[in-house]
N, C-alpha and C. Protein backbone atom coordinates (compact mmCIF):
# COMPACT_ATOMS: atom_id res chain seq x y z
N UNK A 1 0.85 -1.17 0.00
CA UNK A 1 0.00 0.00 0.00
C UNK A 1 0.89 1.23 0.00
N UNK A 2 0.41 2.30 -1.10
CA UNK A 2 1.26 3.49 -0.70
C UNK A 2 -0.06 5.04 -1.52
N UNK A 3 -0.28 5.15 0.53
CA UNK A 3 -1.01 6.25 -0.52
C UNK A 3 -0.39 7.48 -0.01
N UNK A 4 -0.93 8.49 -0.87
CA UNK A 4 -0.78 9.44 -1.45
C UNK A 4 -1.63 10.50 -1.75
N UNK A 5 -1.99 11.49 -0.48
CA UNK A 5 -3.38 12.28 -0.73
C UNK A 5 -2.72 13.96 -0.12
N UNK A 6 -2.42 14.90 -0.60
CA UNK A 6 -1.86 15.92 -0.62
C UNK A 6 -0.50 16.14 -0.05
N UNK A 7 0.49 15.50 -0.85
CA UNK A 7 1.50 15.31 0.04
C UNK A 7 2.15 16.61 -1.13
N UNK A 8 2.78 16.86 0.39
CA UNK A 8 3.87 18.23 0.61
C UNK A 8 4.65 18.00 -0.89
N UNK A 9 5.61 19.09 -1.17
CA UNK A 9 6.21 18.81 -2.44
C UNK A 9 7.82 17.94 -1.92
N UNK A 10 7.97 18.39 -0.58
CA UNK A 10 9.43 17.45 -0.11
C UNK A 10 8.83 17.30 1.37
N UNK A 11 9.57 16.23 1.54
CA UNK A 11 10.00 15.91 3.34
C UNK A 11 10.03 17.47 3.94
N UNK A 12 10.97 18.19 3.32
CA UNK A 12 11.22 19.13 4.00
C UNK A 12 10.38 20.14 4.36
N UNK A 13 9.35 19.83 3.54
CA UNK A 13 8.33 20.78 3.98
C UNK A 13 7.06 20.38 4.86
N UNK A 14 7.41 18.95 5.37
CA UNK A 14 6.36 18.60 6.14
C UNK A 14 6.92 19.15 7.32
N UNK A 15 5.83 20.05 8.11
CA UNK A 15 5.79 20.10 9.47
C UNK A 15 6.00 19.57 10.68
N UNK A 16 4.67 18.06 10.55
CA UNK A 16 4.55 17.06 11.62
C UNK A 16 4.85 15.60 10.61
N UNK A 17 5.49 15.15 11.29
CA UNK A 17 6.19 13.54 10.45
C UNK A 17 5.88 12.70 11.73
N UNK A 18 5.17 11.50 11.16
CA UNK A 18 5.16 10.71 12.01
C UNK A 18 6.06 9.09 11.58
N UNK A 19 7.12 8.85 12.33
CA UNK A 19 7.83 7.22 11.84
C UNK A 19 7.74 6.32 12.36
N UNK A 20 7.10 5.23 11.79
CA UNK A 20 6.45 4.15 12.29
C UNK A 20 7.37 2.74 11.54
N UNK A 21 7.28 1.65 12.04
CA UNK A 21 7.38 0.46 11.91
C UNK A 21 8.01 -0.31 13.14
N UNK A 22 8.62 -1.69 12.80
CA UNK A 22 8.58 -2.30 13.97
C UNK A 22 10.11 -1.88 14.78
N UNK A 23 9.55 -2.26 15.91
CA UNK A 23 10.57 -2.55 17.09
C UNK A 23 12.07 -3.08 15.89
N UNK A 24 13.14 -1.93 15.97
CA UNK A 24 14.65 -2.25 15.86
C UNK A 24 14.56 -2.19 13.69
N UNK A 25 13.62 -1.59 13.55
CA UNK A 25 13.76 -0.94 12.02
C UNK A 25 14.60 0.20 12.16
N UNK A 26 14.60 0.90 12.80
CA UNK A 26 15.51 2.30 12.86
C UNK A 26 14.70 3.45 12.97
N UNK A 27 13.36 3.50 13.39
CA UNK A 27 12.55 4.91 14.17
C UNK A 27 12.84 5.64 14.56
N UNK A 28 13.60 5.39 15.72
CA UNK A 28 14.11 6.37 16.29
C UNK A 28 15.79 6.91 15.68
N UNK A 29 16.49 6.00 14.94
CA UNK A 29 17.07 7.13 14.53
C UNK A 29 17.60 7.48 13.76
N UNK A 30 16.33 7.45 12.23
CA UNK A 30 15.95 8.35 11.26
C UNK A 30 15.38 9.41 12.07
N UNK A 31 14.13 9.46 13.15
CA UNK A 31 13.41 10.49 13.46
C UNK A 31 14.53 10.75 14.09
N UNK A 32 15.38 10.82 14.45
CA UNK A 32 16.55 12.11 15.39
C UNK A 32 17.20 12.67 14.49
N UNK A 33 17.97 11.40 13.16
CA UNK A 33 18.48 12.67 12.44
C UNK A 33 17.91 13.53 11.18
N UNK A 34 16.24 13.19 11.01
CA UNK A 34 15.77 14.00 10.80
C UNK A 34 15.22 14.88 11.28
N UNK A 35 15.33 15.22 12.83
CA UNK A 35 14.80 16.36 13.74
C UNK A 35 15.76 17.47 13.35
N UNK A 36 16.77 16.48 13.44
CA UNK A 36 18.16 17.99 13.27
C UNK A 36 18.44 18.30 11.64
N UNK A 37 18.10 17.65 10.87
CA UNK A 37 18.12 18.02 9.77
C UNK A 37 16.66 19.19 9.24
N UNK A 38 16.28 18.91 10.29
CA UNK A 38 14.96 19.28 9.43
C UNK A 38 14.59 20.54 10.67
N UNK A 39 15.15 20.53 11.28
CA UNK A 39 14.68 21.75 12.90
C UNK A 39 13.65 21.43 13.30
N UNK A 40 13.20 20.03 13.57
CA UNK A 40 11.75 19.32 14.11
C UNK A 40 12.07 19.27 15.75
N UNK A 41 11.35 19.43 16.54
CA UNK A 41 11.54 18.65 17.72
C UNK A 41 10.78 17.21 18.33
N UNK A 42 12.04 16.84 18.30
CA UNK A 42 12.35 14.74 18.20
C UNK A 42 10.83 14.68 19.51
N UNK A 43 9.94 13.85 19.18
CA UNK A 43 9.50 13.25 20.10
C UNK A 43 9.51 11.64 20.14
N UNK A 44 9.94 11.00 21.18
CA UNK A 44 9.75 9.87 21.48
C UNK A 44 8.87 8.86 22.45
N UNK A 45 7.77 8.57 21.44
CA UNK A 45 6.57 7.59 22.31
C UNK A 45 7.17 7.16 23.29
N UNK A 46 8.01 6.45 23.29
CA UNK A 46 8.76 5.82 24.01
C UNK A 46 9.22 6.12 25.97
N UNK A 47 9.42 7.57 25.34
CA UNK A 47 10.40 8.66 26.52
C UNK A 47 9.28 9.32 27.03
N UNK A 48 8.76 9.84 26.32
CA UNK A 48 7.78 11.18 26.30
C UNK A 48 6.37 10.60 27.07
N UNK A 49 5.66 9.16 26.53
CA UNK A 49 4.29 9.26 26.65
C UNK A 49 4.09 7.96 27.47
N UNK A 50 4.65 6.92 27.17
CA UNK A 50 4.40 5.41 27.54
C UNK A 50 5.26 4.77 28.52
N UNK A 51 6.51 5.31 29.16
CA UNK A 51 7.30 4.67 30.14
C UNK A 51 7.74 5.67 31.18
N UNK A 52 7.58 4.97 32.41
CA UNK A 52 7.92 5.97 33.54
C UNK A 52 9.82 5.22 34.02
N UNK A 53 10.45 6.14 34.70
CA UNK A 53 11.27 5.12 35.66
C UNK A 53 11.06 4.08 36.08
N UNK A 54 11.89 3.25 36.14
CA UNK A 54 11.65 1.86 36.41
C UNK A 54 10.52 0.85 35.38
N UNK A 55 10.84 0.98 34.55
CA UNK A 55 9.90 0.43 33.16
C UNK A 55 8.41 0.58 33.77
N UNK A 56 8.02 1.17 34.31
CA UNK A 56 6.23 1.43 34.43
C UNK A 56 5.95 2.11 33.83
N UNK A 57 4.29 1.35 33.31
CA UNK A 57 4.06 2.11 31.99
C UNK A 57 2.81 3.20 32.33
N UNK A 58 2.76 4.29 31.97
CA UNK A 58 2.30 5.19 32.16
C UNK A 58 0.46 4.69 32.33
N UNK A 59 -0.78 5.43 32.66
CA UNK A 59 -1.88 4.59 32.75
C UNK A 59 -2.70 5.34 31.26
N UNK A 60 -3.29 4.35 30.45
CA UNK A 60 -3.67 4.78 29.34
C UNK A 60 -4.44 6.26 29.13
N UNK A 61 -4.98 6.98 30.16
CA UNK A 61 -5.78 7.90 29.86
C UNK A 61 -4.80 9.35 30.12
N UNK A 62 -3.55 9.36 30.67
CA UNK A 62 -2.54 9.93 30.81
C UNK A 62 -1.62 9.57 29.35
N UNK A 63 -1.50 8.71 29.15
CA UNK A 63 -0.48 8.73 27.40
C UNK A 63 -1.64 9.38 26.59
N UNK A 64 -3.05 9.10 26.69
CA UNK A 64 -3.66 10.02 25.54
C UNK A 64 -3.36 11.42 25.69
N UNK A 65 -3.73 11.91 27.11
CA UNK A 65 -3.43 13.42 27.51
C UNK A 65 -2.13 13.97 26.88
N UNK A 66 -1.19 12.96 27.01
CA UNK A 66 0.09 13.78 27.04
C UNK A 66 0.12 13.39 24.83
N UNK A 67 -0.07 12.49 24.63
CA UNK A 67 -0.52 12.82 23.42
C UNK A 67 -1.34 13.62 22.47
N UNK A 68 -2.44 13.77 22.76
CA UNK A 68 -3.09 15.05 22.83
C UNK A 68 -2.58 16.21 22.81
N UNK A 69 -1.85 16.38 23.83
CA UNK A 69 -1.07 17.67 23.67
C UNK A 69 0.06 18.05 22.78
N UNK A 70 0.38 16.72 22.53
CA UNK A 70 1.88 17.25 22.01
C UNK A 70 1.31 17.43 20.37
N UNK A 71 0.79 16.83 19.87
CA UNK A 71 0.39 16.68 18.35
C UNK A 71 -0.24 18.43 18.07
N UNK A 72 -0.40 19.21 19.24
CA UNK A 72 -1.16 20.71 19.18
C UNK A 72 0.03 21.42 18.71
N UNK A 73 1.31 20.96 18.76
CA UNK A 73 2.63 21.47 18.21
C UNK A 73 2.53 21.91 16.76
N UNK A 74 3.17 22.86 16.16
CA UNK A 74 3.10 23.58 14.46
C UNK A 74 4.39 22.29 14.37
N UNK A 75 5.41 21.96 15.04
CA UNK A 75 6.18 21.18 14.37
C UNK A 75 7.17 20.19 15.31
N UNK A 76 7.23 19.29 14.53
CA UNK A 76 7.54 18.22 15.07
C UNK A 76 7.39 16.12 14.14
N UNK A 77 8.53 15.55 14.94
CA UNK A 77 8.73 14.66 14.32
C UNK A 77 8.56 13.43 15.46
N UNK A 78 7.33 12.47 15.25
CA UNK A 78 7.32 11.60 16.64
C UNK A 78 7.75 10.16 16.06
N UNK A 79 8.31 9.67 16.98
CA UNK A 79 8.66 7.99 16.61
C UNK A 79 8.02 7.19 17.10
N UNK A 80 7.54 6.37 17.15
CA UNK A 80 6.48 5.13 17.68
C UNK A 80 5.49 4.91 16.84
N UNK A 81 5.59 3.31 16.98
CA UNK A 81 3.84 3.01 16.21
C UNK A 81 2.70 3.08 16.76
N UNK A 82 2.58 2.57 17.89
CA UNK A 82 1.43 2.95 19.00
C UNK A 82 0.24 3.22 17.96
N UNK A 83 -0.07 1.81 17.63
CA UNK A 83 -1.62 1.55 17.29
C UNK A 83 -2.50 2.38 17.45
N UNK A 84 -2.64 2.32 19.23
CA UNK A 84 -3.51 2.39 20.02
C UNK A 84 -3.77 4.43 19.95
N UNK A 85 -2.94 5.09 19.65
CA UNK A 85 -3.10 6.46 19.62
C UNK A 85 -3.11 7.44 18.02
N UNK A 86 -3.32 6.26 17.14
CA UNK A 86 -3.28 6.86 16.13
C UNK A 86 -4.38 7.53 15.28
N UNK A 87 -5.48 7.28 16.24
CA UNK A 87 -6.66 8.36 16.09
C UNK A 87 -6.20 9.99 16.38
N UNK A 88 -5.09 9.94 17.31
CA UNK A 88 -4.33 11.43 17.68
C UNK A 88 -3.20 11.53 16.82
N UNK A 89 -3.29 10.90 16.21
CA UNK A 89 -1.77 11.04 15.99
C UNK A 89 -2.02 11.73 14.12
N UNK A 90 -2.80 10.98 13.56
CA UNK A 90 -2.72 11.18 11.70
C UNK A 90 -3.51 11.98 11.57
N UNK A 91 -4.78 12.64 12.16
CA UNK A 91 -5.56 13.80 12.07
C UNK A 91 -4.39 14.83 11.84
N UNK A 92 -2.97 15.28 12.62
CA UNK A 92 -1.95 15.82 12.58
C UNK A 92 -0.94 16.05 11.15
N UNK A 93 -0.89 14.74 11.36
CA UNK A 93 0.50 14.19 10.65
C UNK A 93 0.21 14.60 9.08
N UNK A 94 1.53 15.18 8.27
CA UNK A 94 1.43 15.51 7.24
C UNK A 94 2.27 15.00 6.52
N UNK A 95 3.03 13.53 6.89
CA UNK A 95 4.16 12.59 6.42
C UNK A 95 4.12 11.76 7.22
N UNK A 96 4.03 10.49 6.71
CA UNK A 96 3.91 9.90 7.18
C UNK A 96 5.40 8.31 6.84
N UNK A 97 6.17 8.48 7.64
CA UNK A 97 7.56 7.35 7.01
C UNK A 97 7.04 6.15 7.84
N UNK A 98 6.78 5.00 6.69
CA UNK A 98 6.61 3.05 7.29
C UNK A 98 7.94 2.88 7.15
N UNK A 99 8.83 2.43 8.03
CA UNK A 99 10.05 1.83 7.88
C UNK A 99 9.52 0.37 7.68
N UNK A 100 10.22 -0.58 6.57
CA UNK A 100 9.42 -2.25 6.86
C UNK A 100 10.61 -2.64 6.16
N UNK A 101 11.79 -2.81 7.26
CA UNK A 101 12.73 -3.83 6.79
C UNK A 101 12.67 -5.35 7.14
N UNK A 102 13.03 -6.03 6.78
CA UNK A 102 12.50 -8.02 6.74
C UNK A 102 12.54 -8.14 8.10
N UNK A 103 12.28 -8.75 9.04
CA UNK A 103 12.15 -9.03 10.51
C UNK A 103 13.45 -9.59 10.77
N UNK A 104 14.16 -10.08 10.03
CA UNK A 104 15.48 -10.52 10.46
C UNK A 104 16.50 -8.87 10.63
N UNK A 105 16.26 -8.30 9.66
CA UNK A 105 16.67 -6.79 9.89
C UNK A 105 16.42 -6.55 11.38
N UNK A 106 15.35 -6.43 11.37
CA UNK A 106 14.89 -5.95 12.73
C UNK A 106 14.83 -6.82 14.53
N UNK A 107 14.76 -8.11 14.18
CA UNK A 107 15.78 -8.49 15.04
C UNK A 107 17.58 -8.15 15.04
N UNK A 108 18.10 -7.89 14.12
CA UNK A 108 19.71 -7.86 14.21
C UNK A 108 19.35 -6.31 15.03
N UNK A 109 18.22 -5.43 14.68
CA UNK A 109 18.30 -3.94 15.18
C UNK A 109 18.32 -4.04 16.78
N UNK A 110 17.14 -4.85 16.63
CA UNK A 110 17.07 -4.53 18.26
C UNK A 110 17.81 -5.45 19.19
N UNK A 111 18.77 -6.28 18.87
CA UNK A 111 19.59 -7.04 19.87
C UNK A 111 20.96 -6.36 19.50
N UNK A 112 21.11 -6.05 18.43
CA UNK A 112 22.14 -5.03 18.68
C UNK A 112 22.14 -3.52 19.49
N UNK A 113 21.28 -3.37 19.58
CA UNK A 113 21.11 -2.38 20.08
C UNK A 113 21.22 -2.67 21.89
N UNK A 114 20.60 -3.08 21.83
CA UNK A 114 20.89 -4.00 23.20
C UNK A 114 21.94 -4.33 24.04
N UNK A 115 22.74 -4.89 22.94
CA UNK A 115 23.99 -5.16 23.25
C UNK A 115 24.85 -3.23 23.05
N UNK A 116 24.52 -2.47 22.31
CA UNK A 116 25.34 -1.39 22.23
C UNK A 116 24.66 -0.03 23.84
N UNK A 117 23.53 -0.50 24.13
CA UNK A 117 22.79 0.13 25.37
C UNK A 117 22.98 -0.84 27.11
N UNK A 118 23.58 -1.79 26.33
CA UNK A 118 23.55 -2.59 27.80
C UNK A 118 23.39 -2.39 28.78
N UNK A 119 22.62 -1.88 30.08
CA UNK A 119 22.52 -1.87 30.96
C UNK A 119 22.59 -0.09 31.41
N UNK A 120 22.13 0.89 30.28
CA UNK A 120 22.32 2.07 30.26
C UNK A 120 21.30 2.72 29.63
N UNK A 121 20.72 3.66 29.45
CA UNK A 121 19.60 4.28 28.91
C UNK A 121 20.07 4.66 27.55
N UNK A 122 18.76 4.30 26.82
CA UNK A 122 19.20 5.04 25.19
C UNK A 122 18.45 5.98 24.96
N UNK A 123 18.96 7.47 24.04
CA UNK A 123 17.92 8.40 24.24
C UNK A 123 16.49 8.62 24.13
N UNK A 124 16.00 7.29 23.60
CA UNK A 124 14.88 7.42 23.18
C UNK A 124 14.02 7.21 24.27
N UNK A 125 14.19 6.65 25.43
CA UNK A 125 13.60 6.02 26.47
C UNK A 125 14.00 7.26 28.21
N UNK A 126 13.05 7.09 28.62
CA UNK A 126 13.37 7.88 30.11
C UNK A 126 14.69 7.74 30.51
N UNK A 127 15.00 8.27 31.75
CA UNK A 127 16.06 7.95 32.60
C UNK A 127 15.02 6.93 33.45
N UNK A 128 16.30 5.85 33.83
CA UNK A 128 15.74 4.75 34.95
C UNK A 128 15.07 4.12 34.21
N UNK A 129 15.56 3.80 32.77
CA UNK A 129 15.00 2.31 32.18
C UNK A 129 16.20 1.80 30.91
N UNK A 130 17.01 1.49 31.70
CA UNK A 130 18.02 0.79 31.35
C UNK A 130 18.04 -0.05 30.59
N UNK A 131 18.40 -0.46 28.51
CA UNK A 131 17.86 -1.48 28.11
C UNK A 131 18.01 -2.81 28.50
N UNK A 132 16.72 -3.05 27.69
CA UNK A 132 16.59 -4.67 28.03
C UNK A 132 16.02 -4.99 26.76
N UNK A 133 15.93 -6.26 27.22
CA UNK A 133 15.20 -7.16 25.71
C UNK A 133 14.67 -8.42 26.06
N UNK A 134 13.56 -9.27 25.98
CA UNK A 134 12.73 -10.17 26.47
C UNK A 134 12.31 -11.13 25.19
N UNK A 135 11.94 -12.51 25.48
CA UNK A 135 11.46 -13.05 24.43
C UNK A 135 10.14 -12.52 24.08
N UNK A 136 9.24 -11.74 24.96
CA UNK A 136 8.40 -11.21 24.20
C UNK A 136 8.46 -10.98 23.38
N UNK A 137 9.67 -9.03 23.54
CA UNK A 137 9.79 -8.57 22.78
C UNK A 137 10.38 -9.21 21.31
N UNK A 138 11.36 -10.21 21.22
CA UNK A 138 11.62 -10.93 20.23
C UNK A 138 10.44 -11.43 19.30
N UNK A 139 9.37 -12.05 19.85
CA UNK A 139 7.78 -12.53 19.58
C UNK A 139 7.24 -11.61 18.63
N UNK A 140 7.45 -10.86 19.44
CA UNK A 140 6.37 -9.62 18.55
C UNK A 140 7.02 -8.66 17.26
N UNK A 141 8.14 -8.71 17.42
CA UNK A 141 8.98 -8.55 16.15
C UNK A 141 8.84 -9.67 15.50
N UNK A 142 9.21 -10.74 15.26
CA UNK A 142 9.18 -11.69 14.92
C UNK A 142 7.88 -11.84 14.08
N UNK A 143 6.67 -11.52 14.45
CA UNK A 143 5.18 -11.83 14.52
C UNK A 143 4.55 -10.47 13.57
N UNK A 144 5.89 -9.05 13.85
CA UNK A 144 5.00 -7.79 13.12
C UNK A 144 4.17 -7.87 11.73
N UNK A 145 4.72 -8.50 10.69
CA UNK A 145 4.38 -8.42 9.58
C UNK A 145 2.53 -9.20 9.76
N UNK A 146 2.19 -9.74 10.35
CA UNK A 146 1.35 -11.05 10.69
C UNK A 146 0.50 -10.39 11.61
N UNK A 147 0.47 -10.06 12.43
CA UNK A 147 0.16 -8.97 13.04
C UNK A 147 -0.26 -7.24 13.59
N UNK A 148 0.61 -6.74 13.39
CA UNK A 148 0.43 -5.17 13.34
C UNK A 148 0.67 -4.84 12.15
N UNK A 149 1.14 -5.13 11.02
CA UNK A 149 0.78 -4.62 9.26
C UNK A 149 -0.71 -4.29 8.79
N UNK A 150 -1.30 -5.56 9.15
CA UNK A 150 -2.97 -5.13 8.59
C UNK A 150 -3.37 -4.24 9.30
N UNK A 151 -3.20 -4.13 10.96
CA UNK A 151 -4.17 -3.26 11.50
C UNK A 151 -3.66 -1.65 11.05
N UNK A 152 -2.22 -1.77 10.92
CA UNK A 152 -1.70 -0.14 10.24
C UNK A 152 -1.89 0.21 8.79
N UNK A 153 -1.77 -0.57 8.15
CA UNK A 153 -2.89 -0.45 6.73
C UNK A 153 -4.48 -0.29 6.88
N UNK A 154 -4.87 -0.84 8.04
CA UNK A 154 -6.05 -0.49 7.88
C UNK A 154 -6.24 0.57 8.40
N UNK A 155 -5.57 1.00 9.25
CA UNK A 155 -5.77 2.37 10.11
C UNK A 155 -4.92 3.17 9.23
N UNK A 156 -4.13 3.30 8.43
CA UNK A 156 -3.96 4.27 6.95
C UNK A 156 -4.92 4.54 5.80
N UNK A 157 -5.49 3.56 5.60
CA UNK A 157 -6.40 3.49 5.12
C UNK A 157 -7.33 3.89 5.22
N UNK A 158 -8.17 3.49 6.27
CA UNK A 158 -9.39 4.46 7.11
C UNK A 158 -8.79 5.95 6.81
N UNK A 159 -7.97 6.29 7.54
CA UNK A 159 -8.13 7.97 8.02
C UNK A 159 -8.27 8.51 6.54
N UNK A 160 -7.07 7.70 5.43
CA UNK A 160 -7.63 8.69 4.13
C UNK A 160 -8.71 8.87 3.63
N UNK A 161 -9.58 7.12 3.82
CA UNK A 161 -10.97 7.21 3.24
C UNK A 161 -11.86 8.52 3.84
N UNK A 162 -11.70 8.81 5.55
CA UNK A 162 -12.31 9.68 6.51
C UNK A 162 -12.35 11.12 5.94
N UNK A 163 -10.74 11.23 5.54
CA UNK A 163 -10.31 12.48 5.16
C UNK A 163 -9.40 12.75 4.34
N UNK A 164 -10.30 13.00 3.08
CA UNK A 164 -9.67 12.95 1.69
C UNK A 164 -8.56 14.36 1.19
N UNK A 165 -8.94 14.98 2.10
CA UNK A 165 -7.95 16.27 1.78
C UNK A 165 -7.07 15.94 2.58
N UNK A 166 -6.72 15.07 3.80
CA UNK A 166 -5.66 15.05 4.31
C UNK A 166 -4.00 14.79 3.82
N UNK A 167 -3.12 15.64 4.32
CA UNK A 167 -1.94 15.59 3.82
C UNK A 167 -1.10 14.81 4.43
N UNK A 168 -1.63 13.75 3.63
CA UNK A 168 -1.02 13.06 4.28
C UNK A 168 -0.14 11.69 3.31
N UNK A 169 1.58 11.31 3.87
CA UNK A 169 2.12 10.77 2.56
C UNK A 169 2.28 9.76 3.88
N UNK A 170 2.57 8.19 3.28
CA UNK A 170 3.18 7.14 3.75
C UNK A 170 4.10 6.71 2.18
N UNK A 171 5.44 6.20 2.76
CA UNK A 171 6.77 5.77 2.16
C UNK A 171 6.92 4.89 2.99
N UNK A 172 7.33 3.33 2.19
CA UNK A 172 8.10 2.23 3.13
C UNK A 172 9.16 2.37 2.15
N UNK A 173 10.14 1.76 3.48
CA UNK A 173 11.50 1.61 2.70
C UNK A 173 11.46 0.24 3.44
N UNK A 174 12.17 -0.45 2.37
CA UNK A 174 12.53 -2.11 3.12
C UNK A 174 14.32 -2.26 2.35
């Protein structure tokens, strides 16, 4: 799927960018060095909305709030897929980047990464959550394509059908 319903004439002129795909595609950091390339300010689902110190996760009606708010921004670039908030999130968004490299990509991302964060915070995440990595998390990478692809095609899908003037571009790169 790649649509295409008033998109900007460059990247550079999108405002709000939202980058999505799975766990250890590289989200977070395309969206950093396109914050600084682009004078966006980096937000990270991750840091910002969904994890407290000590890996507790924030309570759902507080990540909408603080989502909510931040999308009221003229500019900005957020990283996360977060399904679950993308009723807030693409009403916004005027670019939209699918990262969808093969799941083996994205396992090598996120256990390397792992191994390069060991036991230390990476910027994308609070202070006081030191990485880690779980067979969950392996699972559900493993599982993305099978799983969270249809429901984000369908939830791309929807919002254009909703809102046909929206400017809104999705690009996968694999």
């Amino acid at each position: 799927m790649n649509i295409i319903s008033g998109l900007k004439s460059t990247l550079a002129d999108a405002d709000r960018i939202l980058v999505i795909g799975c766990p250890g595609s590289g989200k977070s950091t395309l969206a950093r060095g396109l914050s600084r390339k682009l004078d966006l300010r980096y937000i990270s689902m991750d840091r910002d909305f969904y994890w407290l110190p000590g890996w507790r996760k924030r309570p759902r009606d507080e990540i909408d709030r603080l989502i909510a708010d931040a999308v009221t921004e003229e500019r900005s670039i957020m990283d996360g897929t977060g399904l679950n908030s993308f009723h807030l999130r693409l009403p916004r968004a005027e670019a939209v980047i699918w990262l969808r490299p093969s799941r083996y990509a994205c396992l090598f991302g996120a256990v390397s990464r792992t191994f390069r964060y060991f036991r230390r915070n990476r910027p994308e995440l609070p202070a006081g959550c030191p990485e880690r990595i779980s067979l969950d998390a392996l699972a559900y990478i493993w599982n993305f394509e099978r799983d969270a692809v249809p429901l984000i095609e369908a939830a791309l899908r929807d919002y254009v059908a909703g809102a046909p003037n929206a400017a809104l571009a999705t690009r996968f790169f694999s």
